[in-house]
Protein backbone atom coordinates (compact mmCIF):
# COMPACT_ATOMS: atom_id res chain seq x y z
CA UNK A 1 -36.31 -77.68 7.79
CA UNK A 2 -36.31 -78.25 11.90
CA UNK A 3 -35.97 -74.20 13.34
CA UNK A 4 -34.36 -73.57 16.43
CA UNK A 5 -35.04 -70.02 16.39
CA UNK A 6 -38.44 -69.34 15.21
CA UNK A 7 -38.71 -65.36 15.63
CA UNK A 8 -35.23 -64.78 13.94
CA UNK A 9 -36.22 -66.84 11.39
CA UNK A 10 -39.41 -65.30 10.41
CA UNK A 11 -37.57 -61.63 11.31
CA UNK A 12 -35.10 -62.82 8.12
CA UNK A 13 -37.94 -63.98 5.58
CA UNK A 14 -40.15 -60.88 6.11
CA UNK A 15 -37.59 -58.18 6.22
CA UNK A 16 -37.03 -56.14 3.50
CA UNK A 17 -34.02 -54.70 4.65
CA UNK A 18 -32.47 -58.70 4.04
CA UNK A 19 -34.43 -60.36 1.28
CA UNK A 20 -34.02 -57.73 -1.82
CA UNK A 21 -36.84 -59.59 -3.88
CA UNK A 22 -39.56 -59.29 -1.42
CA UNK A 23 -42.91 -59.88 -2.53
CA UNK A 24 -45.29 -60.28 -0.10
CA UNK A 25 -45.95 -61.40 3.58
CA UNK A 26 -49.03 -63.16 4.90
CA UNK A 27 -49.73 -64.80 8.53
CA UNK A 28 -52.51 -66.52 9.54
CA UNK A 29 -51.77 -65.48 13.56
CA UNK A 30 -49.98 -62.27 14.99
CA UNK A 31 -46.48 -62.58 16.17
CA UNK A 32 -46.95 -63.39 20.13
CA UNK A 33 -48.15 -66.48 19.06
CA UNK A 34 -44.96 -67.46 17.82
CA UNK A 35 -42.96 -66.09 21.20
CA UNK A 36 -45.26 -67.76 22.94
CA UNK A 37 -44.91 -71.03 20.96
CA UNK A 38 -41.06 -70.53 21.26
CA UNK A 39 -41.07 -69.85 24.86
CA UNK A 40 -43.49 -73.15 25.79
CA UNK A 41 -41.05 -75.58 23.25
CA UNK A 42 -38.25 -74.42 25.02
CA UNK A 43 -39.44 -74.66 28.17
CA UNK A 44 -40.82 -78.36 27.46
CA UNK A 45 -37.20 -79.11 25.90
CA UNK A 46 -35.69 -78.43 29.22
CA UNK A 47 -38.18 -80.44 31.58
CA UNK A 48 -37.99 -83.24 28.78
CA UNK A 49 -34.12 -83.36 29.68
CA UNK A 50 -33.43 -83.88 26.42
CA UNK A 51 -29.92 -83.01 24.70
CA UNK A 52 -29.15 -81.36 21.38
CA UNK A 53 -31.65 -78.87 20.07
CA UNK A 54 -34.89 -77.74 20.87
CA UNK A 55 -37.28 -77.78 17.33
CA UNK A 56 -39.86 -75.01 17.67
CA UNK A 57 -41.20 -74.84 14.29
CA UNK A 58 -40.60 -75.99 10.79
CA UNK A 59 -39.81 -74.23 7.42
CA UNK A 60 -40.95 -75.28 3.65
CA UNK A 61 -39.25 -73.90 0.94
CA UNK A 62 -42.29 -73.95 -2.20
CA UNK A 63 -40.45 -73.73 -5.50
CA UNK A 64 -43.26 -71.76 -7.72
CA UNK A 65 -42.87 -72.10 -11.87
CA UNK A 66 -41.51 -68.83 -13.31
CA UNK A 67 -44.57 -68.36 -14.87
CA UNK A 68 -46.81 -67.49 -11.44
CA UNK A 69 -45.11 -64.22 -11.99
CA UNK A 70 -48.38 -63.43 -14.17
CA UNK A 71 -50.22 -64.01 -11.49
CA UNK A 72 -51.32 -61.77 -8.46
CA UNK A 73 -48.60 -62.14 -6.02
CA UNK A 74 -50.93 -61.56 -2.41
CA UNK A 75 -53.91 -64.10 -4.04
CA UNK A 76 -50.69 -66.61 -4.43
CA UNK A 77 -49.21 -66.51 -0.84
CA UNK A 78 -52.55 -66.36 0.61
CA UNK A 79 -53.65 -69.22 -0.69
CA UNK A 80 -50.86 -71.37 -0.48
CA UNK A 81 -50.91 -70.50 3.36
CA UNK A 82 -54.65 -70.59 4.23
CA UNK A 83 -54.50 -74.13 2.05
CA UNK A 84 -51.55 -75.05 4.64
CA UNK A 85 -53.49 -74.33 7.36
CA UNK A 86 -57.07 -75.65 6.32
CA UNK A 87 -55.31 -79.12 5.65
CA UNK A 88 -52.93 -79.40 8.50
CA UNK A 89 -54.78 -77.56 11.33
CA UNK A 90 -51.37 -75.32 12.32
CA UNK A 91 -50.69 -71.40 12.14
CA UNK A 92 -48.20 -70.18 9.48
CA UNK A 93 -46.45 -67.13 8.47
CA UNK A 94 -45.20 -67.08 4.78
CA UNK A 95 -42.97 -64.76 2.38
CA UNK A 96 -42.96 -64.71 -1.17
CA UNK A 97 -39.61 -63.94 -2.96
CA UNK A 98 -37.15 -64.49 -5.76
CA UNK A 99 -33.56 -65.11 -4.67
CA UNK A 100 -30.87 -62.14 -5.53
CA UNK A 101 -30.38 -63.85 -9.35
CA UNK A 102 -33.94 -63.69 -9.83
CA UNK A 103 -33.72 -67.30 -11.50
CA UNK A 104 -36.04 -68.80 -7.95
CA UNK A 105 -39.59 -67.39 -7.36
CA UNK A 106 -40.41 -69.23 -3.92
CA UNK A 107 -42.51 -69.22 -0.76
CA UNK A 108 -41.17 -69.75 2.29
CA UNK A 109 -44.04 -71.28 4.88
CA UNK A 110 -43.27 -71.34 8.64
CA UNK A 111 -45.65 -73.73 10.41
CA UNK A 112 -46.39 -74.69 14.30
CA UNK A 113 -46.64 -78.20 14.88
CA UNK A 114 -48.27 -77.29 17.84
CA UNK A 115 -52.00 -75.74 18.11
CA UNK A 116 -52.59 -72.82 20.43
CA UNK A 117 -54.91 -74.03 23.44
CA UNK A 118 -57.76 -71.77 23.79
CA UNK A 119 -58.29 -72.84 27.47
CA UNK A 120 -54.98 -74.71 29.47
CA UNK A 121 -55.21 -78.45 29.40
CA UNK A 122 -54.53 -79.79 32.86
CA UNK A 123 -53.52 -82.82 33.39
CA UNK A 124 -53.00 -85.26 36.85
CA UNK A 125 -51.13 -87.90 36.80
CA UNK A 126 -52.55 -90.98 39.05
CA UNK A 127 -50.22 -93.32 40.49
CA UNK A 128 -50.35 -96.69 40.79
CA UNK A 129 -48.43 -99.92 42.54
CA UNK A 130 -49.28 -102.48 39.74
């Protein structure tokens, strides 16, 4: 799923107060990342002059089998998530719940498609006639 709204989004998965079948919460970066990463789509939306929405992240839903309930529930999410990351180079946040039925044990994974600079990339534009 395309998110518009990154930080609500990840405030609804991780809450307790929302999700009453909360198992677990594990990120692989601390939350200004993902203000920042909101702030610098959004920004780069506008310039870009595009119309509709601005995408600043993405969302997997992970159906798990009911039968990872036997399993430990932190060793699950972790590794699901550092897997994520290892493979795809990106930063994630994930939460590990059933729905309110109980019949859906699930992960949802938040990912950036973009990577966090460690130095800013500066770029100059030449011009030329031909």
């Amino acid at each position: 799923t395309k998110l518009h709204d990154v930080a609500g989004r990840i405030d609804y998965i991780s809450s307790e107060q929302r999700q009453e079948f909360l198992y677990g919460v594990y990120r692989t970066c601390e939350d200004p990342f993902w203000k920042k990463l909101a702030k610098e789509n959004q920004r780069d939306f506008l310039q870009s002059g595009s119309k509709g929405i601005c995408i600043e992240a993405r969302e997997l839903v992970i159906a798990l089998p009911e039968d990872y309930l036997n399993y430990n529930r932190s060793r699950i999410l972790k590794k699901f998530t550092d897997f994520f990351k290892e493979r795809y180079g990106v930063e994630c946040i994930a939460a590990l719940h059933h729905n309110k039925n109980q019949t859906n044990y699930h992960i949802h994974l938040i990912f950036s498609e973009r990577k966090e600079l460690t130095e800013p990339e500066v770029k100059i534009a030449t011009r030329n006639m031909f």
